[in-house]
Structure formats: C-alpha cells, structure tokens
N, C-alpha and C. Protein backbone atom coordinates (compact mmCIF):
# COMPACT_ATOMS: atom_id res chain seq x y z
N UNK A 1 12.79 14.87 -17.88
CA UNK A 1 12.00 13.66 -17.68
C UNK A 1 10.58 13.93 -18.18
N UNK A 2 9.97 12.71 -19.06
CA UNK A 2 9.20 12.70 -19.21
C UNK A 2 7.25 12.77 -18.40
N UNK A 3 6.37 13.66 -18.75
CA UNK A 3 5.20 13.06 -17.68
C UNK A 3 5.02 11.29 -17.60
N UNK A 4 5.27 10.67 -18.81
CA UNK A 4 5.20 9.51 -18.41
C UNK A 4 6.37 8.38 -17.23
N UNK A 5 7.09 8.92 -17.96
CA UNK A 5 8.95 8.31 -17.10
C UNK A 5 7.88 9.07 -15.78
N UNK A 6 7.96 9.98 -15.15
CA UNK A 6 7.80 10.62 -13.86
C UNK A 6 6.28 9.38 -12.94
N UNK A 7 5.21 9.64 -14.03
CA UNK A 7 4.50 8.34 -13.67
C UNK A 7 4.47 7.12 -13.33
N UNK A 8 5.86 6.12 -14.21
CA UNK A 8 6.40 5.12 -14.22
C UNK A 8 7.37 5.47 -13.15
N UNK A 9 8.19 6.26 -12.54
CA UNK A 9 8.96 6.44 -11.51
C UNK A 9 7.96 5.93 -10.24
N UNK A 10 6.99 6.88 -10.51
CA UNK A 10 6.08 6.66 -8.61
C UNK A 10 5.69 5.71 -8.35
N UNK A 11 5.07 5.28 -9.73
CA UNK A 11 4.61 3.87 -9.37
C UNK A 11 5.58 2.48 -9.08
N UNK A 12 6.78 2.37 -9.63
CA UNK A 12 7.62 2.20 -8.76
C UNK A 12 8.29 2.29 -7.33
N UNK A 13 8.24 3.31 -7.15
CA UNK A 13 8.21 4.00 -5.99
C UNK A 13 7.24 3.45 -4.53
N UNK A 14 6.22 3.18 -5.56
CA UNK A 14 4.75 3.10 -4.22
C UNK A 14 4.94 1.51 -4.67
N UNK A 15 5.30 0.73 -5.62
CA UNK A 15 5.36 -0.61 -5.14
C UNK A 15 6.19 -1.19 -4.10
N UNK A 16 7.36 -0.74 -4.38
CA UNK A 16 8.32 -0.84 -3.58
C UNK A 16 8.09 -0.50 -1.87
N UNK A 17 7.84 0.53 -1.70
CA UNK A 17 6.69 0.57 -0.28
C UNK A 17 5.85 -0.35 -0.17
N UNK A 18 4.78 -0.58 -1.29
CA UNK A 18 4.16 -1.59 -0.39
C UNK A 18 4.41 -2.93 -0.37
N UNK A 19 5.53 -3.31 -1.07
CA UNK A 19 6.07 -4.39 -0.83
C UNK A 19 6.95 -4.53 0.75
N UNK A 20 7.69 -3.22 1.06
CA UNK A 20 8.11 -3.52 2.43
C UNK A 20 7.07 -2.92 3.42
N UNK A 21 6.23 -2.63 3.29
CA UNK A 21 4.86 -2.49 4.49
C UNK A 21 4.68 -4.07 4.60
N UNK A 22 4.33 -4.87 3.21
CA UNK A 22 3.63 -6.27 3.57
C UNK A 22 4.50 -7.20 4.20
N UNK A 23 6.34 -6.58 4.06
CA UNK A 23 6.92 -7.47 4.94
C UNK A 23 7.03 -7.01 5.82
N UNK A 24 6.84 -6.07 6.80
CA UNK A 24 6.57 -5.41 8.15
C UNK A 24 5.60 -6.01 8.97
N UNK A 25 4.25 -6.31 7.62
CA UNK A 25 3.27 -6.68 8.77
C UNK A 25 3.25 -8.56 8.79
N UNK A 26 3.76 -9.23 7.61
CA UNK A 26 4.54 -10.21 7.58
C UNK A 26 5.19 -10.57 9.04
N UNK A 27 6.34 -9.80 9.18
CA UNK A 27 6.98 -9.88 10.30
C UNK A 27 6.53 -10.10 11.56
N UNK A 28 5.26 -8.79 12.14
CA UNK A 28 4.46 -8.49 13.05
C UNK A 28 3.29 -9.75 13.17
N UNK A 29 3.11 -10.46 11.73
CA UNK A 29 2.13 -11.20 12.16
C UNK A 29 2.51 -13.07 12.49
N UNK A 30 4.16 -13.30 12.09
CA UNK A 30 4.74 -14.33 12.56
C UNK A 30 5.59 -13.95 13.70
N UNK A 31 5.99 -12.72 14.22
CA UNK A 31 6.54 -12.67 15.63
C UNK A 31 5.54 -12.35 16.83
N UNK A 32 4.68 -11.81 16.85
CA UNK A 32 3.69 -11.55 17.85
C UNK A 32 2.51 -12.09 17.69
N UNK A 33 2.80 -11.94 16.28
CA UNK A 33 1.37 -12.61 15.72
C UNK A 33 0.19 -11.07 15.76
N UNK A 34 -1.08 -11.59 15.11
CA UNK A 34 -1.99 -9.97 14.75
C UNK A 34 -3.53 -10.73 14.86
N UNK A 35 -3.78 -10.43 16.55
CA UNK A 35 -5.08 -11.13 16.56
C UNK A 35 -6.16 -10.59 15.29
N UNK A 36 -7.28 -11.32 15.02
CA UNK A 36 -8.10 -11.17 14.11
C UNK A 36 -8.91 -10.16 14.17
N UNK A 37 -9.15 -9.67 15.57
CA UNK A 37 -10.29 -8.94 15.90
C UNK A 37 -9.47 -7.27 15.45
N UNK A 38 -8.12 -7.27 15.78
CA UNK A 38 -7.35 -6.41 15.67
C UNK A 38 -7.12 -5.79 13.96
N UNK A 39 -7.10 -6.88 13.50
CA UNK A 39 -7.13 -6.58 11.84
C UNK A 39 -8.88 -6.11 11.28
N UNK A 40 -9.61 -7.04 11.74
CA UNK A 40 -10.79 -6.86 11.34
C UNK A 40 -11.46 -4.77 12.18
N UNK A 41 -11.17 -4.95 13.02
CA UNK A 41 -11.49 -3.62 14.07
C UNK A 41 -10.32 -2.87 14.26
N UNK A 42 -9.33 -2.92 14.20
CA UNK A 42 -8.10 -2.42 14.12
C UNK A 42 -8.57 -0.69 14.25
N UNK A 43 -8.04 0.29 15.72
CA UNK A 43 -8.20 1.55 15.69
C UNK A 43 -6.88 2.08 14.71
N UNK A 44 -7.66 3.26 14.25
CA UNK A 44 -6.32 3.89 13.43
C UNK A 44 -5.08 3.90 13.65
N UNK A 45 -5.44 4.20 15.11
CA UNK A 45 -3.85 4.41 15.97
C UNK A 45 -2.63 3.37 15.91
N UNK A 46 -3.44 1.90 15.94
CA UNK A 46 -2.68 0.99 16.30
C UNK A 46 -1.64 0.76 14.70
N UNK A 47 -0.73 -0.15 14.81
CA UNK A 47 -0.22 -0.93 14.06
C UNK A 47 -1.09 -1.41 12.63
N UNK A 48 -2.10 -2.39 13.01
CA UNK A 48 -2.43 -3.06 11.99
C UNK A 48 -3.95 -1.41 11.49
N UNK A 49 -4.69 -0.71 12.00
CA UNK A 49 -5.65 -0.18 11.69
C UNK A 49 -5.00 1.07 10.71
N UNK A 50 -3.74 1.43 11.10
CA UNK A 50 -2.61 2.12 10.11
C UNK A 50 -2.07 2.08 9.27
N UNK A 51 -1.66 0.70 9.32
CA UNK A 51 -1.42 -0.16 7.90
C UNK A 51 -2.53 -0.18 6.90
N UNK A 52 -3.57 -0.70 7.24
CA UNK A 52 -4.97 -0.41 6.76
C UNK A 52 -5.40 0.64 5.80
N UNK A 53 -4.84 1.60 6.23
CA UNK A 53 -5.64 2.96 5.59
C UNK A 53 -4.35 3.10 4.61
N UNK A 54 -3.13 3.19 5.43
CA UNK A 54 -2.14 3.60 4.34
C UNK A 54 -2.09 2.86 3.38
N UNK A 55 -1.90 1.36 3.22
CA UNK A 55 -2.21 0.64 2.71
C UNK A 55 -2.92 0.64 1.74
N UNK A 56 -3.87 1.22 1.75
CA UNK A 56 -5.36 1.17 0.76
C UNK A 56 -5.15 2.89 0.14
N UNK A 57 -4.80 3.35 0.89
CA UNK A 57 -4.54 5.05 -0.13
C UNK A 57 -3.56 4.42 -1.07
N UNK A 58 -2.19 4.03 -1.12
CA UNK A 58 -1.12 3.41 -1.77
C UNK A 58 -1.57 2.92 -3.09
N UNK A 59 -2.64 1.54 -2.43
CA UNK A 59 -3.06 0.70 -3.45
C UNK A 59 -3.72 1.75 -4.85
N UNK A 60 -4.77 2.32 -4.12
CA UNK A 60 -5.51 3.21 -4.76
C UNK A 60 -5.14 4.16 -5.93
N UNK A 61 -3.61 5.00 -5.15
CA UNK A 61 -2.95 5.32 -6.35
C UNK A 61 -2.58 4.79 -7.53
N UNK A 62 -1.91 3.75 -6.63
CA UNK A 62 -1.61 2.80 -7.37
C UNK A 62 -2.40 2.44 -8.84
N UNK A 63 -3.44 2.51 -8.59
CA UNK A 63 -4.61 2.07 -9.96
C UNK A 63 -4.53 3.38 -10.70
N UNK A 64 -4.84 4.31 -10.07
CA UNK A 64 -4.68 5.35 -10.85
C UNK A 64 -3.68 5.87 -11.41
N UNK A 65 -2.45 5.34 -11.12
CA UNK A 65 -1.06 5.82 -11.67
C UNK A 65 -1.17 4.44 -13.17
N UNK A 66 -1.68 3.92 -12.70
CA UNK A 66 -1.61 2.32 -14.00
C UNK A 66 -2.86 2.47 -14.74
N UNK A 67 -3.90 3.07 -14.75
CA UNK A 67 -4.85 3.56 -15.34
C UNK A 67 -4.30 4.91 -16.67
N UNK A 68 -3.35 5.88 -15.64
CA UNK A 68 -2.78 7.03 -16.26
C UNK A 68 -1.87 6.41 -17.32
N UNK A 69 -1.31 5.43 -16.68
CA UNK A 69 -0.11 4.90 -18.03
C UNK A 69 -0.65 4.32 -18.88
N UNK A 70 -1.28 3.78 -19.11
CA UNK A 70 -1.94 3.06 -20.16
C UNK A 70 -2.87 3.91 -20.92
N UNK A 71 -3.54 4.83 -20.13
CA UNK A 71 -4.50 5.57 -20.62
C UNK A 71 -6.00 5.13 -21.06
N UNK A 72 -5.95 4.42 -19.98
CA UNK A 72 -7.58 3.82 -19.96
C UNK A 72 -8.12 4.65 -18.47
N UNK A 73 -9.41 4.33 -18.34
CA UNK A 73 -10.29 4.73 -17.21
C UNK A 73 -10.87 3.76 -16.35
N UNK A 74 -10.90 4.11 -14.93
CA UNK A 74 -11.10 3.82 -14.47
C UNK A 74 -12.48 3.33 -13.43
C-alpha cells in the first residue's frame, strides 16, 4: 500500500467516526435532549464536553490528512 492509499484509508476511517459520533450526539440531543449550558460549559468528563474535544482532535486531523493529500499547506 501506498503512503497515499494509507492516507486516503484514515481519512476515511476518521470520517466515518465522525459521522457516527454526530449521530450519537444526534440521538442524545432528541432523546434527552443536551441543555445549552452543558454544550457551551460541558466538563470533560461528561458526554457532550467529550465529544467536544474528541470531536475537534478528529476534525483537526482531518485537515491535515486533506492538506497531506493534495499537498497544499495549511
């Protein structure tokens, strides 16, 4: 396998995650619902302040794995 194929694999990979994180919290936020203060202040620990971070490391790669393929900068 190629470094690129291997690049194009993860990033696959990490969409696909965060496509089922956003239906998790989807879920969480039409069955219980996700007060505002909770998203906005959200402790790490919880549900939504977890999502949060992982969330945003993901994304993050994310650019940088699509930055790497193309071969532009970021």
């Amino acid at each position: 396998m190629s470094d690129m194929q291997a690049l194009v694999e993860e990033k696959t990979k990490l969409i696909n995650q965060m496509l089922e994180m956003q239906k998790k919290f989807m879920d969480a936020d039409q069955g219980d619902g996700i007060a505002p203060e909770s998203y906005f202040a959200g402790d790490e620990g919880d549900f939504v302040g977890s999502y949060k971070e992982k969330y945003d490391k993901l994304a993050t790669r994310l650019v940088d794995l699509a930055h790497q393929i193309v071969g532009s900068k970021r």
